[in-house]
N, C-alpha and C. Protein backbone atom coordinates (compact mmCIF):
# COMPACT_ATOMS: atom_id res chain seq x y z
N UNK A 1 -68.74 59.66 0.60
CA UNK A 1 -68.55 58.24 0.89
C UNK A 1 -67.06 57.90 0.75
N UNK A 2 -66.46 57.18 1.84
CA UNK A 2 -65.19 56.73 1.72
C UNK A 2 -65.07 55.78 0.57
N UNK A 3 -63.39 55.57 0.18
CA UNK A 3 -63.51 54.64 -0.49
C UNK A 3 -64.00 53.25 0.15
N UNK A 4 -63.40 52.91 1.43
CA UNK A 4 -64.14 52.06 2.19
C UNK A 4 -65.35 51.61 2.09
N UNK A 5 -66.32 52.71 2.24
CA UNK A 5 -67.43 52.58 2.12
C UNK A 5 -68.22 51.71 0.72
N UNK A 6 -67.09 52.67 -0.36
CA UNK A 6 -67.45 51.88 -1.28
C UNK A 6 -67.74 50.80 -1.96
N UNK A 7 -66.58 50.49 -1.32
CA UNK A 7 -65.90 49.07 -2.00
C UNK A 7 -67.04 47.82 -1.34
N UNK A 8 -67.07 48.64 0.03
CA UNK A 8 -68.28 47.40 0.71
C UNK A 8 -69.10 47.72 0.16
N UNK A 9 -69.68 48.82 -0.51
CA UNK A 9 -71.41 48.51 -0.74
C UNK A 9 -71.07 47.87 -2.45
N UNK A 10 -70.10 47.73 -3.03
CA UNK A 10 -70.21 47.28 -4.13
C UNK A 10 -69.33 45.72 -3.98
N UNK A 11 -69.14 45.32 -3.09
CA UNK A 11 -69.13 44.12 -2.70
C UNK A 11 -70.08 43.20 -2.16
N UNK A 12 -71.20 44.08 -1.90
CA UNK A 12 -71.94 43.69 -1.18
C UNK A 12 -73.18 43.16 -2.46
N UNK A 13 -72.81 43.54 -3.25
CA UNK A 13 -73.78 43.60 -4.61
C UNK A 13 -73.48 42.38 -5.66
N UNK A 14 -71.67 41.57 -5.21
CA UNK A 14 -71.32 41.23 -6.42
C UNK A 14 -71.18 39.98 -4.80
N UNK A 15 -71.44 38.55 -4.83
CA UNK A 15 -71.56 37.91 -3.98
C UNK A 15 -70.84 36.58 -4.74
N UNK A 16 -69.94 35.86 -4.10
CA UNK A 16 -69.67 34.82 -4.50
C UNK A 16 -70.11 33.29 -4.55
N UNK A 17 -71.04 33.59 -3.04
CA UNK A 17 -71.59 32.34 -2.59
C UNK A 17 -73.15 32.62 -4.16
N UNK A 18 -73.33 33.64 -4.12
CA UNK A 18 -74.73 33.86 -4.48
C UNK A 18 -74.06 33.31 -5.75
N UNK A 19 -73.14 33.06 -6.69
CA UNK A 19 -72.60 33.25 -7.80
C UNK A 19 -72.96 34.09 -9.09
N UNK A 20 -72.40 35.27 -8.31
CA UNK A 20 -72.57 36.30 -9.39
C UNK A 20 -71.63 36.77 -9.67
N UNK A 21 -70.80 37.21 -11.28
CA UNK A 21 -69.69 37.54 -11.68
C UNK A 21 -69.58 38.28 -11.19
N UNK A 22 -67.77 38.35 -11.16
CA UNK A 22 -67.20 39.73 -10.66
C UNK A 22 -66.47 40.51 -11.74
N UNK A 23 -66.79 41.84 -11.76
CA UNK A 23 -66.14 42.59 -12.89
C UNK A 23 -65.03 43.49 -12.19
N UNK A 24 -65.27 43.95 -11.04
CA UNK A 24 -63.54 44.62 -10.29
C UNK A 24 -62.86 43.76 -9.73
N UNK A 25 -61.53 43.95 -9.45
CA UNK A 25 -60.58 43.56 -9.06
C UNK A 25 -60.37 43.65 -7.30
N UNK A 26 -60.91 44.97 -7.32
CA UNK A 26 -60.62 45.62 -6.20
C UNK A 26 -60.78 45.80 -4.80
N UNK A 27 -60.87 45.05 -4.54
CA UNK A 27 -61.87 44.93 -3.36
C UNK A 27 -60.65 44.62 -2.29
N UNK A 28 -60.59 45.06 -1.30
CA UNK A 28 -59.56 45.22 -0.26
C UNK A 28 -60.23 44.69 1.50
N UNK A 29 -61.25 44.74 1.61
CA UNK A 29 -61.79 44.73 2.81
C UNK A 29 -63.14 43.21 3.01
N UNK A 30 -62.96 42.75 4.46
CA UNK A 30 -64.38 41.26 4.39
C UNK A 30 -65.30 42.34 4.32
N UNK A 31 -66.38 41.09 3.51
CA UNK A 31 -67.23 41.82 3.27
C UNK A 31 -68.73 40.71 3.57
N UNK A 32 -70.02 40.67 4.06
CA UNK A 32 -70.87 40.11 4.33
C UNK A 32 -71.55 40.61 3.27
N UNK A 33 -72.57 39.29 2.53
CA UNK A 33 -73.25 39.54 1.32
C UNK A 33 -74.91 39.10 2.22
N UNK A 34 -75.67 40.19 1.42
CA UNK A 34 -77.10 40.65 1.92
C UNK A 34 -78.32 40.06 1.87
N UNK A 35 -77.60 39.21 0.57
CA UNK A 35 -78.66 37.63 0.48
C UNK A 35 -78.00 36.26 1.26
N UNK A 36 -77.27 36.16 1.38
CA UNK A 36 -76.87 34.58 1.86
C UNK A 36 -76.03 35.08 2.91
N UNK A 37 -75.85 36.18 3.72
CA UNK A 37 -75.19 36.14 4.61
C UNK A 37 -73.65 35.73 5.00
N UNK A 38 -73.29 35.40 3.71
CA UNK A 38 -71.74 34.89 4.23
C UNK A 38 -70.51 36.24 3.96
N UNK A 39 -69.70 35.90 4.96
CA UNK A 39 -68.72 36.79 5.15
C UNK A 39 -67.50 36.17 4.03
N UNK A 40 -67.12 36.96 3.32
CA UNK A 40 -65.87 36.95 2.10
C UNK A 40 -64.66 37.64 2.31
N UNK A 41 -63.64 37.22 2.48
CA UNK A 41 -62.53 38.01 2.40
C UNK A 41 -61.85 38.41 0.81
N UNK A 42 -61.02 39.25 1.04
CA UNK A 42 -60.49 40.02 -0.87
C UNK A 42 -60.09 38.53 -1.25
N UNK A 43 -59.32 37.78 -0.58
CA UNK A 43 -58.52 36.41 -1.09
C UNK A 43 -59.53 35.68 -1.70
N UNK A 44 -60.83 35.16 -1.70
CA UNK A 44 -61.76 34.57 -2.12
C UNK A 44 -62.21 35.12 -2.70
N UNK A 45 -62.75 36.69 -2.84
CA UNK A 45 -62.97 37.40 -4.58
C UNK A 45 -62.19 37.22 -5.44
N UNK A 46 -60.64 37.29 -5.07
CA UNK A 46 -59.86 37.57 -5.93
C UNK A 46 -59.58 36.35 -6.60
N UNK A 47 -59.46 34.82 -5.66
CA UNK A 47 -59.35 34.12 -6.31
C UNK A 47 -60.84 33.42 -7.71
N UNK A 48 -61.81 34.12 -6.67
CA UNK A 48 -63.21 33.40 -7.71
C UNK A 48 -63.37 34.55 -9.15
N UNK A 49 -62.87 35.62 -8.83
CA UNK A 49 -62.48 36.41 -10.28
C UNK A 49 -61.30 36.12 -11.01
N UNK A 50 -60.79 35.53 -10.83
CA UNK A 50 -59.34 34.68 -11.18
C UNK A 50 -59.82 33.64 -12.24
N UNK A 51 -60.78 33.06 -12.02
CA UNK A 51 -61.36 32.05 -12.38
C UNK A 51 -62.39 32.24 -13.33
N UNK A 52 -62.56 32.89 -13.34
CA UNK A 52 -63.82 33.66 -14.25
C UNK A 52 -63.03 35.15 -14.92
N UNK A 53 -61.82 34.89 -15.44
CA UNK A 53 -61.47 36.10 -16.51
C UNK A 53 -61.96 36.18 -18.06
């Protein structure tokens, strides 16, 4: 599995709309979440983990 790969399927797990904490930082790529369907870019993880340190 790429890191690519990764990062989306563990983005895909940690959802912002859904509001569920985020514990990485890392996340580099949009990502569509599997319950609510919305598309997230890193700028909106990063800032909603920003917020929740």
């Amino acid at each position: 599995m790429t890191k690519r790969q990764t990062q989306y399927r563990l983005a895909n797990e940690l959802c912002v709309t859904c509001n569920v904490g985020l514990e990485r930082s890392d996340y580099f790529y949009a990502m569509i979440c599997p319950l609510c369907g919305r598309k997230h870019s890193y700028l909106v993880i990063l800032k909603y983990k920003g917020q929740f340190k």
